[in-house]
PDB file of N, CA and C in Angstrom:
ATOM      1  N   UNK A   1    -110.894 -75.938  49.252  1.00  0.00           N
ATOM      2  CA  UNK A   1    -109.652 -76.170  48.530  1.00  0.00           C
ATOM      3  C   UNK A   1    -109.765 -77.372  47.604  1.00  0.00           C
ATOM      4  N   UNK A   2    -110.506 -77.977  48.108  1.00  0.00           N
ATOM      5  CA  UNK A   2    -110.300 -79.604  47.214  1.00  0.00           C
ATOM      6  C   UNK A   2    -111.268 -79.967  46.297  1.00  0.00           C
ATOM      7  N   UNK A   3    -112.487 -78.664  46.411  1.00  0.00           N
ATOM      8  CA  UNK A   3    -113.325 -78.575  45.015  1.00  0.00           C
ATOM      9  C   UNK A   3    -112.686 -77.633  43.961  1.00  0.00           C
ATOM     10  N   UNK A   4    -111.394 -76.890  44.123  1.00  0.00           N
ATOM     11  CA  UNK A   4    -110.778 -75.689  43.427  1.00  0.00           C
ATOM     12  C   UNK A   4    -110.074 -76.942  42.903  1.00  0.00           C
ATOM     13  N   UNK A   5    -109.274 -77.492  43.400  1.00  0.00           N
ATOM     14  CA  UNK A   5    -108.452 -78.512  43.002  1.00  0.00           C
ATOM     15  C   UNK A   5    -108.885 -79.387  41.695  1.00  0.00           C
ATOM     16  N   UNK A   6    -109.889 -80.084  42.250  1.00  0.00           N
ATOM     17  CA  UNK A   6    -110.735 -80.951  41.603  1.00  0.00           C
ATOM     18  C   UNK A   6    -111.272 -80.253  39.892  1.00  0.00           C
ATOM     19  N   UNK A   7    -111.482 -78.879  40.264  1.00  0.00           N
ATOM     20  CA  UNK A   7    -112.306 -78.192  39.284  1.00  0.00           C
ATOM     21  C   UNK A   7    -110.779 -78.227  38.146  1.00  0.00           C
ATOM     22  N   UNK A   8    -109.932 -78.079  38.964  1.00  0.00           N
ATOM     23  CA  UNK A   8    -108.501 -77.900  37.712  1.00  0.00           C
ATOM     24  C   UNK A   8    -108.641 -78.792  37.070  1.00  0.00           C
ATOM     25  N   UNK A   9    -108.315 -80.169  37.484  1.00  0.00           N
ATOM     26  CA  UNK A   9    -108.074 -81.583  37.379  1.00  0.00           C
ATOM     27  C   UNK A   9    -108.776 -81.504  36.315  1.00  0.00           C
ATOM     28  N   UNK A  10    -110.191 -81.471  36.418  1.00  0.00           N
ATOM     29  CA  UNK A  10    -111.349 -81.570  35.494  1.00  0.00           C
ATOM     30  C   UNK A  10    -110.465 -80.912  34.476  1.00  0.00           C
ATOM     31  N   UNK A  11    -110.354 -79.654  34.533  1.00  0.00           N
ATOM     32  CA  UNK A  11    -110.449 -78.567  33.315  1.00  0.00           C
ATOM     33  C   UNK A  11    -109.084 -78.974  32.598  1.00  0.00           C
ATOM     34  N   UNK A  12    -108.040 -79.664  33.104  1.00  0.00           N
ATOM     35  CA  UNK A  12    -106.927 -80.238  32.595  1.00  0.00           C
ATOM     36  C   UNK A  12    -107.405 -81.311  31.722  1.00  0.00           C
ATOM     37  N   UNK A  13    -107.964 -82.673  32.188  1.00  0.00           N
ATOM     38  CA  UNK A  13    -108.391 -83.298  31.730  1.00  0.00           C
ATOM     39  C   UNK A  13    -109.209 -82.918  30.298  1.00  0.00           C
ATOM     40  N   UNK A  14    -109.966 -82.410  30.596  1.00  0.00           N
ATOM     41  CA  UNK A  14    -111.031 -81.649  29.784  1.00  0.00           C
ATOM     42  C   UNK A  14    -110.016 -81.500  28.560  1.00  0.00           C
ATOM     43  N   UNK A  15    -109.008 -80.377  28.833  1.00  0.00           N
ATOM     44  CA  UNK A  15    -107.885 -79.844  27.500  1.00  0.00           C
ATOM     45  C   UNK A  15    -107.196 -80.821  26.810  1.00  0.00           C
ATOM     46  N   UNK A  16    -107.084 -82.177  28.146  1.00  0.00           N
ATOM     47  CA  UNK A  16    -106.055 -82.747  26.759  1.00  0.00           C
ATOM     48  C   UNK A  16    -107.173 -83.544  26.596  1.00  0.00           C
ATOM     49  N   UNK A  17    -108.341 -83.886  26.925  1.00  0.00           N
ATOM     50  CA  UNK A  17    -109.237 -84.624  25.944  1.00  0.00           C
ATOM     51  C   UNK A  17    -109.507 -84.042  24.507  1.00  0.00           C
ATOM     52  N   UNK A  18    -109.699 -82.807  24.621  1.00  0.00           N
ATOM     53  CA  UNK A  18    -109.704 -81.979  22.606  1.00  0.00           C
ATOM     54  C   UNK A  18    -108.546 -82.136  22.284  1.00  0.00           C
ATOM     55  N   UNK A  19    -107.265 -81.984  22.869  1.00  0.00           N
ATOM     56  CA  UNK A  19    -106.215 -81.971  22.153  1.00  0.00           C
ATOM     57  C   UNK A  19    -106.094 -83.260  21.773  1.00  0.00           C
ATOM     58  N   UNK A  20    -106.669 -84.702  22.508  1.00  0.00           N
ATOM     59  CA  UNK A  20    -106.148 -85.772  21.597  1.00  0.00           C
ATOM     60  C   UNK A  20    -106.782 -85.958  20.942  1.00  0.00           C
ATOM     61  N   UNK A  21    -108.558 -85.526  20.791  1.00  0.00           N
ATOM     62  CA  UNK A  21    -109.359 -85.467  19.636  1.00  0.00           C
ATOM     63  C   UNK A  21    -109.344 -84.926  18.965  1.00  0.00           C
ATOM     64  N   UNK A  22    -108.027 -83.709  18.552  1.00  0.00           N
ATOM     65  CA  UNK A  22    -107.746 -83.133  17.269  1.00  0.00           C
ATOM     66  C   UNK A  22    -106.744 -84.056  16.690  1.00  0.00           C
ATOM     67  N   UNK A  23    -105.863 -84.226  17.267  1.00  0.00           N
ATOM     68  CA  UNK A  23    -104.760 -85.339  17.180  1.00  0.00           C
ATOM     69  C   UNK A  23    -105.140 -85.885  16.163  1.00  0.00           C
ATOM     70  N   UNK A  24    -106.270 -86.925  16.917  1.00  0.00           N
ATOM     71  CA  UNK A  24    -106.444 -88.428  16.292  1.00  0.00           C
ATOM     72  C   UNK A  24    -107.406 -87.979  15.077  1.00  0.00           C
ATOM     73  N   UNK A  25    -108.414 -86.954  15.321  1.00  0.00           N
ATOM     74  CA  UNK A  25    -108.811 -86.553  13.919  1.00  0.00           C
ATOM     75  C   UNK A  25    -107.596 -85.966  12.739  1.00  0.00           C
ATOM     76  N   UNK A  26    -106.971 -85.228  13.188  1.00  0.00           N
ATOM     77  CA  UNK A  26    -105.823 -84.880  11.863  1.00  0.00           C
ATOM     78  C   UNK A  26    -105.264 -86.437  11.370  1.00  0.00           C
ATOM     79  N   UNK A  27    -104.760 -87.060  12.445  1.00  0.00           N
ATOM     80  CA  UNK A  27    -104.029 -88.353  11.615  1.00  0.00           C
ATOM     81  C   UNK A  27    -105.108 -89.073  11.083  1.00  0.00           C
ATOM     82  N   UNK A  28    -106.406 -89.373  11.302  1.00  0.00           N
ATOM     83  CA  UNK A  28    -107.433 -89.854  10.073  1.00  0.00           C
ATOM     84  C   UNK A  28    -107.367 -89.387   9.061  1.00  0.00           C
ATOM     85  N   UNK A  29    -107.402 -87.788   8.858  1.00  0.00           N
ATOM     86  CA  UNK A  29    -107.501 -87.197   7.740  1.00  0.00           C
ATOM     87  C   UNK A  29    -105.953 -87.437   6.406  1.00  0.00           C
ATOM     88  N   UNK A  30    -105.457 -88.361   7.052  1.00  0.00           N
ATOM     89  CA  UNK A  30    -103.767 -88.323   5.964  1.00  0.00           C
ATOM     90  C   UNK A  30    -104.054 -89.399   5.181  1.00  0.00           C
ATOM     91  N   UNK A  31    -104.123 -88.949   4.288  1.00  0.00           N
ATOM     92  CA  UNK A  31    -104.259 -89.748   2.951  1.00  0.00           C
ATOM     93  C   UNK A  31    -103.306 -91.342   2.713  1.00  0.00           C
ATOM     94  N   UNK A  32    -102.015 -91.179   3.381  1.00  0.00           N
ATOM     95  CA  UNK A  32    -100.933 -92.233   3.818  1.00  0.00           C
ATOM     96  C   UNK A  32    -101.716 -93.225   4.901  1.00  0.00           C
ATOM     97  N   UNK A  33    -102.468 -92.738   5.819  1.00  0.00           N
ATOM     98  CA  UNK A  33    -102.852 -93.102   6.810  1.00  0.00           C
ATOM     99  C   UNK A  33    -104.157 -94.166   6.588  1.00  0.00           C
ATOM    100  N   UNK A  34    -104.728 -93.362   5.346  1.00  0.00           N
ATOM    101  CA  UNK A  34    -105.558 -94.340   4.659  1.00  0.00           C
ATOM    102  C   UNK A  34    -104.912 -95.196   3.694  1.00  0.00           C
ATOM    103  N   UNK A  35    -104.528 -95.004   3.417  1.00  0.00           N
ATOM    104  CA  UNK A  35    -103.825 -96.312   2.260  1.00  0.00           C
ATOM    105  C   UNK A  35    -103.275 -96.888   3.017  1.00  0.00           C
ATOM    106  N   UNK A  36    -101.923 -96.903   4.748  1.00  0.00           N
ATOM    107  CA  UNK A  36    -102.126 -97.828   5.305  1.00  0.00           C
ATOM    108  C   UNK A  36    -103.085 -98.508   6.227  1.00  0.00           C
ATOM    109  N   UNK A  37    -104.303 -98.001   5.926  1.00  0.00           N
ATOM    110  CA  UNK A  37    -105.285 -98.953   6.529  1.00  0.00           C
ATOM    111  C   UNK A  37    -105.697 -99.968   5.743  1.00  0.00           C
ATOM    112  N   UNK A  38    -105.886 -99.350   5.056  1.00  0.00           N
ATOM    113  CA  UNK A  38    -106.268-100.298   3.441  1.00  0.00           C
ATOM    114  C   UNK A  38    -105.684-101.711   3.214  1.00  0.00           C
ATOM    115  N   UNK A  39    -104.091-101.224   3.352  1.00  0.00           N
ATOM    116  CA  UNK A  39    -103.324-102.326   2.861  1.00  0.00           C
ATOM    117  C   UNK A  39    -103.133-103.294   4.139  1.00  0.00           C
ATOM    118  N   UNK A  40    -103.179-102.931   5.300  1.00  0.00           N
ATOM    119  CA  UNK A  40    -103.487-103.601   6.601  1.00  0.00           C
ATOM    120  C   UNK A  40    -104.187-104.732   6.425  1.00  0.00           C
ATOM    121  N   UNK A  41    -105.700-104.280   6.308  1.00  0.00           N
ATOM    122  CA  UNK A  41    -107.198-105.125   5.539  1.00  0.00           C
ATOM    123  C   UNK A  41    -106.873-106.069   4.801  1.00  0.00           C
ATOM    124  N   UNK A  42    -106.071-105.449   3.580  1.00  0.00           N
ATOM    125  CA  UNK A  42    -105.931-106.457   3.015  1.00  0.00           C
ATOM    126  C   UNK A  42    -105.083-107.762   3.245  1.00  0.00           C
ATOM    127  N   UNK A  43    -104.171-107.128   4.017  1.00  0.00           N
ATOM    128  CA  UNK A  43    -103.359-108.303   4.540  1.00  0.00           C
ATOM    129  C   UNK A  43    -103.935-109.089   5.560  1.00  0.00           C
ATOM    130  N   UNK A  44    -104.683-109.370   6.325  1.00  0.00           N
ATOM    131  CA  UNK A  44    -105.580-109.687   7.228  1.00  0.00           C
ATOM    132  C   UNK A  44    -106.592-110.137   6.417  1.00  0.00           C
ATOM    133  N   UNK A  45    -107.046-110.116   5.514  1.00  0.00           N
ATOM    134  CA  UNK A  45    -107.766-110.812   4.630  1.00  0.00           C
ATOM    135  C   UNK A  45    -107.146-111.876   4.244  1.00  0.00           C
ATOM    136  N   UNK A  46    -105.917-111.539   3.479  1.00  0.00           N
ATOM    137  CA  UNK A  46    -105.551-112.251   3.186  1.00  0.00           C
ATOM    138  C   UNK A  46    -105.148-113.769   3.956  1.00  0.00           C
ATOM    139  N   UNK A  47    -103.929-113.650   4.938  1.00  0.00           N
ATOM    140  CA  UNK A  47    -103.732-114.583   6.115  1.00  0.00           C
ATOM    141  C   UNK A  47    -104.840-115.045   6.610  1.00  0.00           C
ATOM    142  N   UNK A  48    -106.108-114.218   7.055  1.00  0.00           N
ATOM    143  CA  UNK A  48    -107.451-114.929   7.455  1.00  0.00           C
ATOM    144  C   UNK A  48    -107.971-116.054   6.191  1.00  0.00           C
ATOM    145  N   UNK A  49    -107.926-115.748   4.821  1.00  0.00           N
ATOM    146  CA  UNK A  49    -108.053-116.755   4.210  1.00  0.00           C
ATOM    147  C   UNK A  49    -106.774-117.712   3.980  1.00  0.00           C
ATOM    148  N   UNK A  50    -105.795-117.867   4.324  1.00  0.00           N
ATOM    149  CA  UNK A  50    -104.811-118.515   3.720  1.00  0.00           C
ATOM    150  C   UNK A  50    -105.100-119.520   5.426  1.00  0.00           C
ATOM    151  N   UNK A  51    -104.970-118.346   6.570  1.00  0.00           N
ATOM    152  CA  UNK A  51    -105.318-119.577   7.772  1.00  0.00           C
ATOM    153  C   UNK A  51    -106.987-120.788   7.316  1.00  0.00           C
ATOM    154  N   UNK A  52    -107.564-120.045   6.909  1.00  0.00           N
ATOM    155  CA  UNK A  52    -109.002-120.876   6.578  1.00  0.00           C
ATOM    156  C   UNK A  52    -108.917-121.994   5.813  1.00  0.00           C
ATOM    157  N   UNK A  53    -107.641-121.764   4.848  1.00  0.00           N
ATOM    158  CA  UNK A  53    -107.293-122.513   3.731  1.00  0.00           C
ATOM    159  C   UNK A  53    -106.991-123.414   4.308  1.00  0.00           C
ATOM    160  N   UNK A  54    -105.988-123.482   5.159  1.00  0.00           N
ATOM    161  CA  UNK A  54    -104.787-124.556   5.826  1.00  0.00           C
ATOM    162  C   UNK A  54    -105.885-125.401   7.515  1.00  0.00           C
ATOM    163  N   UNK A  55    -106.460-125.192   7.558  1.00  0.00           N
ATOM    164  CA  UNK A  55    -107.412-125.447   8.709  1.00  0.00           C
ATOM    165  C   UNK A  55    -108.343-125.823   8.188  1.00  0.00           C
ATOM    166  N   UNK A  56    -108.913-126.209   7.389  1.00  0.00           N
ATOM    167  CA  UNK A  56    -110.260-126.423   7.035  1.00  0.00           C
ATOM    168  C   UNK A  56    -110.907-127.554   7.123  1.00  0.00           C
TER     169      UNK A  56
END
């Protein structure tokens, strides 16, 4: 019984592991999703130099 069990568990697991690796691949693929990464970067650039500025 508790290797039938186990074998589900697995095979559950298993399903939503592709399902969140389609997930997270579709939301890479959004064009929005890249431009807010982008602009993220840049802001973090930015403050990382403005902290560097003020600390130096």
């Amino acid at each position: 019984m508790t290797n039938v069990t186990s074998h589900e568990q697995f095979n559950e697991e298993k399903k939503t592991d592709q399902i969140l690796e389609k997930l997270e691949t579709n939301e890479n693929d959004l064009p929005e999703n890249k431009a807010e990464t982008v602009a993220l970067t840049i802001f973090a650039v930015v403050i990382m130099g403005i902290l560097l500025f003020l600390f130096k």
